[in-house]
C-alpha atoms as a PDB file:
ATOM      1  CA  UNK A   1       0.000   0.000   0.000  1.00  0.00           C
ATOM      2  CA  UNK A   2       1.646   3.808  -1.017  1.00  0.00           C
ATOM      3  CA  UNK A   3       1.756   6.069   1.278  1.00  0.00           C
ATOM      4  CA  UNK A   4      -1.110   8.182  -0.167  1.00  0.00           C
ATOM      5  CA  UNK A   5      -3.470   5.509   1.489  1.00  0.00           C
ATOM      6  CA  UNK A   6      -2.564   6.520   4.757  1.00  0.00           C
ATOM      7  CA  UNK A   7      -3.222  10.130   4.559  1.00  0.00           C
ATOM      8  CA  UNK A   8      -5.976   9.963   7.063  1.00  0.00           C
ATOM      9  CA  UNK A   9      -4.037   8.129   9.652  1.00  0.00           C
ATOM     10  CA  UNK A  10      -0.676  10.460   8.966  1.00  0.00           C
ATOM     11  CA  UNK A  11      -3.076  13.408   9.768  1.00  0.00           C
ATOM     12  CA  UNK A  12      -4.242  11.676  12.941  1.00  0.00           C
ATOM     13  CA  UNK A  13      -0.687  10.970  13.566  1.00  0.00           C
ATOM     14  CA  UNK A  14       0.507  14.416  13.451  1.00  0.00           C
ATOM     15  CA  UNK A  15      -2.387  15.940  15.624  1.00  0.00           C
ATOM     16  CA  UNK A  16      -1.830  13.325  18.162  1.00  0.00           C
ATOM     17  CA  UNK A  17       2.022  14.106  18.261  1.00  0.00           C
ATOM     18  CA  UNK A  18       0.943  17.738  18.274  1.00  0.00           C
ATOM     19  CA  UNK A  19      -1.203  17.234  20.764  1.00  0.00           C
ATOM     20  CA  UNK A  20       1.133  15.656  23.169  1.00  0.00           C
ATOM     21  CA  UNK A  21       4.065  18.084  22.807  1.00  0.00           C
ATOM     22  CA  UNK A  22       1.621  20.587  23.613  1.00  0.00           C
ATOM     23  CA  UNK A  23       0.470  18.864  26.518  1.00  0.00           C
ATOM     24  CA  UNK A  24       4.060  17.695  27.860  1.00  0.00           C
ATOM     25  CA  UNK A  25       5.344  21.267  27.492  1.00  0.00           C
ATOM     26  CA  UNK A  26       2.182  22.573  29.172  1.00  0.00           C
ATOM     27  CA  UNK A  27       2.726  20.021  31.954  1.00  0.00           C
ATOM     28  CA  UNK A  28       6.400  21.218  32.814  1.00  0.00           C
ATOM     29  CA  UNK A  29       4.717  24.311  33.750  1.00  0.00           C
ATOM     30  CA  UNK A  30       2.120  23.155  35.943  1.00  0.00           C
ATOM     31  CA  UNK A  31       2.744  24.102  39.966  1.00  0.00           C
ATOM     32  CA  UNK A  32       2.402  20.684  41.248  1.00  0.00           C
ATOM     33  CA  UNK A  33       4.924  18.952  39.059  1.00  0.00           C
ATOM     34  CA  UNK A  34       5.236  15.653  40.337  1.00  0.00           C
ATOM     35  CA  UNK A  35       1.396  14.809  40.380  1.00  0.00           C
ATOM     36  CA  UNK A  36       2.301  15.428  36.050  1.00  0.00           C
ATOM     37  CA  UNK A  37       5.410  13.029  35.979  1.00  0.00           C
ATOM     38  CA  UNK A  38       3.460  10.227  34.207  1.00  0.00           C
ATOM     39  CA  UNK A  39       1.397  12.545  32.282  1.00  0.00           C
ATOM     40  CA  UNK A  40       4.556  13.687  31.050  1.00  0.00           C
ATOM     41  CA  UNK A  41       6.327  10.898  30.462  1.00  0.00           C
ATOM     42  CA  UNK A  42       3.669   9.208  28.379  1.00  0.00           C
ATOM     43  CA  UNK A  43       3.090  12.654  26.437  1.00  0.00           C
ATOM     44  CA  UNK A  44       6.922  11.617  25.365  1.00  0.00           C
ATOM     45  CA  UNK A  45       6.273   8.588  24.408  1.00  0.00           C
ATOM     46  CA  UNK A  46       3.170   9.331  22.663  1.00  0.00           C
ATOM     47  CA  UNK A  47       4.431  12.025  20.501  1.00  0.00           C
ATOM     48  CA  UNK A  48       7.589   9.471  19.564  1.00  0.00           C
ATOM     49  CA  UNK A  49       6.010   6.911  18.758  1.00  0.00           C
ATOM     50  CA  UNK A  50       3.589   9.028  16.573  1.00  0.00           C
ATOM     51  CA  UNK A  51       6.197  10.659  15.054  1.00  0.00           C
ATOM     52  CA  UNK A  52       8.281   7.596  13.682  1.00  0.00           C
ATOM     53  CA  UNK A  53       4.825   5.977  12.647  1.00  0.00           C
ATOM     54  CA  UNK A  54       4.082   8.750  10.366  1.00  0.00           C
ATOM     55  CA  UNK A  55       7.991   8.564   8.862  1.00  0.00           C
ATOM     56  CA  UNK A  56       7.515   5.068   8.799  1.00  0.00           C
ATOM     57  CA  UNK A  57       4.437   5.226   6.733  1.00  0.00           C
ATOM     58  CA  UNK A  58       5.972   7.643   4.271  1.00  0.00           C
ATOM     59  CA  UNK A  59       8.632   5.736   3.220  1.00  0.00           C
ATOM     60  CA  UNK A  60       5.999   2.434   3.489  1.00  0.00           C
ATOM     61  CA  UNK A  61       7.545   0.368   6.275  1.00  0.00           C
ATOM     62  CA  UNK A  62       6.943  -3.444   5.785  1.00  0.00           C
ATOM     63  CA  UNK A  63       6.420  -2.988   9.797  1.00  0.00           C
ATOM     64  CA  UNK A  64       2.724  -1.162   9.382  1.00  0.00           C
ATOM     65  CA  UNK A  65       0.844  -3.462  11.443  1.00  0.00           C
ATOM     66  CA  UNK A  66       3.693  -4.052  14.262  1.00  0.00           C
ATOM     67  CA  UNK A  67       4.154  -0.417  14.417  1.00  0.00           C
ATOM     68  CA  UNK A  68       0.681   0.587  14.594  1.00  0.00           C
ATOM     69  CA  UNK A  69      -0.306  -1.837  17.123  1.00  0.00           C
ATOM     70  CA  UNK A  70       2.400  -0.961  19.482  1.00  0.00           C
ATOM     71  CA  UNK A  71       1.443   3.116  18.342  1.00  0.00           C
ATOM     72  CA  UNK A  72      -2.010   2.361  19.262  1.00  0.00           C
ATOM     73  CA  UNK A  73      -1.145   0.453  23.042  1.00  0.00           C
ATOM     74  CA  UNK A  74       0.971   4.198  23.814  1.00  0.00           C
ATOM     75  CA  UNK A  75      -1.819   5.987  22.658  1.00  0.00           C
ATOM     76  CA  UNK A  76      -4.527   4.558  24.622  1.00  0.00           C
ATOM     77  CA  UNK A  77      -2.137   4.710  27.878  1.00  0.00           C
ATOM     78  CA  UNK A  78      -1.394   8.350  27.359  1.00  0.00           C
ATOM     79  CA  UNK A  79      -4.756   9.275  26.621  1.00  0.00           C
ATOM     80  CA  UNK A  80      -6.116   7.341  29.763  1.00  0.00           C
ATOM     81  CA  UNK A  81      -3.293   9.032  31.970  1.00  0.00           C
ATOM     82  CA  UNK A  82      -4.191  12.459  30.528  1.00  0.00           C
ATOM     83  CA  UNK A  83      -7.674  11.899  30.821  1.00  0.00           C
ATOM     84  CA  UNK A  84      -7.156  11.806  35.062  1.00  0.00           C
ATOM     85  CA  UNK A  85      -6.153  15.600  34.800  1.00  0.00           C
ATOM     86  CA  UNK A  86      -8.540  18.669  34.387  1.00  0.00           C
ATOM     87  CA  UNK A  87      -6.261  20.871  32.359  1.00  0.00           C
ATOM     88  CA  UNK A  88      -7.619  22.074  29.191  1.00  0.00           C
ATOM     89  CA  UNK A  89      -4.545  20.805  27.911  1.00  0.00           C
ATOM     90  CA  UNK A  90      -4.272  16.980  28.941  1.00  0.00           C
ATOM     91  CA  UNK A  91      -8.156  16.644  27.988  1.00  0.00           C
ATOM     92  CA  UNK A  92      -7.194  18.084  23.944  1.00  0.00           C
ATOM     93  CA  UNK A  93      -4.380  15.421  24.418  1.00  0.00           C
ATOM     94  CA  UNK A  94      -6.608  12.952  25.789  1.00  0.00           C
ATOM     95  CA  UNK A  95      -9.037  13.021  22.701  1.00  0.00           C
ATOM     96  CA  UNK A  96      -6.338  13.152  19.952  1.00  0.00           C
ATOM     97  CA  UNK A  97      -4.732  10.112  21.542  1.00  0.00           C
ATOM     98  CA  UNK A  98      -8.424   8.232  21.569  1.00  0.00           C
ATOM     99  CA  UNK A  99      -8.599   9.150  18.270  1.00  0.00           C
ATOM    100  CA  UNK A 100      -5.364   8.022  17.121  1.00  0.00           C
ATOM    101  CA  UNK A 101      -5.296   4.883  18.867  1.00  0.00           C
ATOM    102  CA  UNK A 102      -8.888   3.788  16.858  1.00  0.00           C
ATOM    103  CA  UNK A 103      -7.151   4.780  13.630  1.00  0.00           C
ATOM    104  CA  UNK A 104      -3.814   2.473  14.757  1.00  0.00           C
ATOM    105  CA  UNK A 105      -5.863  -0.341  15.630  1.00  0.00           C
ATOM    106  CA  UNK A 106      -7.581  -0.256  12.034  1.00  0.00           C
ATOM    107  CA  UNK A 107      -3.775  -0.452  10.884  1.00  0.00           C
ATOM    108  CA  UNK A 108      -2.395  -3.414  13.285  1.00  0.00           C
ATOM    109  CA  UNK A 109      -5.161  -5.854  12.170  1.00  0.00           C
END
């Protein structure tokens, strides 16, 4: 499958990633820093593994499902950590990672 097939999913991608940096660098600021550190460190993850999915697609990795299936397990744990906090920010983070982790899972199976 080309690339162009994936366009949906590379959008999705790229929001979620978005998303997250937004959210991690939102996080850093927050006064009670600690009660973030998992917030943050999935927001990391998320927008990594996002990231190299969406290369990865581009240059049409053999690895689609693999990828996307591990893609779509980070998603789901960052958007259920970021889903815990009231912040504006973690709950835009939350949704883009609910959302890409339903578009991964179409990918991994």
């Amino acid at each position: 499958m080309s690339h162009e097939n994936y366009q949906t999913v590379i959008k999705t991608l790229h929001e979620c990633m978005t998303q997250c940096n937004h959210c991690y660098d939102a996080c850093l600021k927050e006064e009670n820093i600690n009660m973030m550190a998992q917030c943050i460190r999935l927001d990391r993850e998320c927008a990594d593994i996002c990231a190299y999915l969406e290369q990865a697609l581009g240059r049409e990795t053999p690895f689609v499902s693999e990828l996307a299936g591990v893609c779509a397990k980070i998603c789901e744990a960052c958007g259920n950590e970021c889903q815990k906090h009231e912040n504006e920010h973690c709950k835009k983070c939350a949704d883009a990672c609910f959302k890409c982790a339903e578009e991964c899972k179409k990918l991994a199976s």
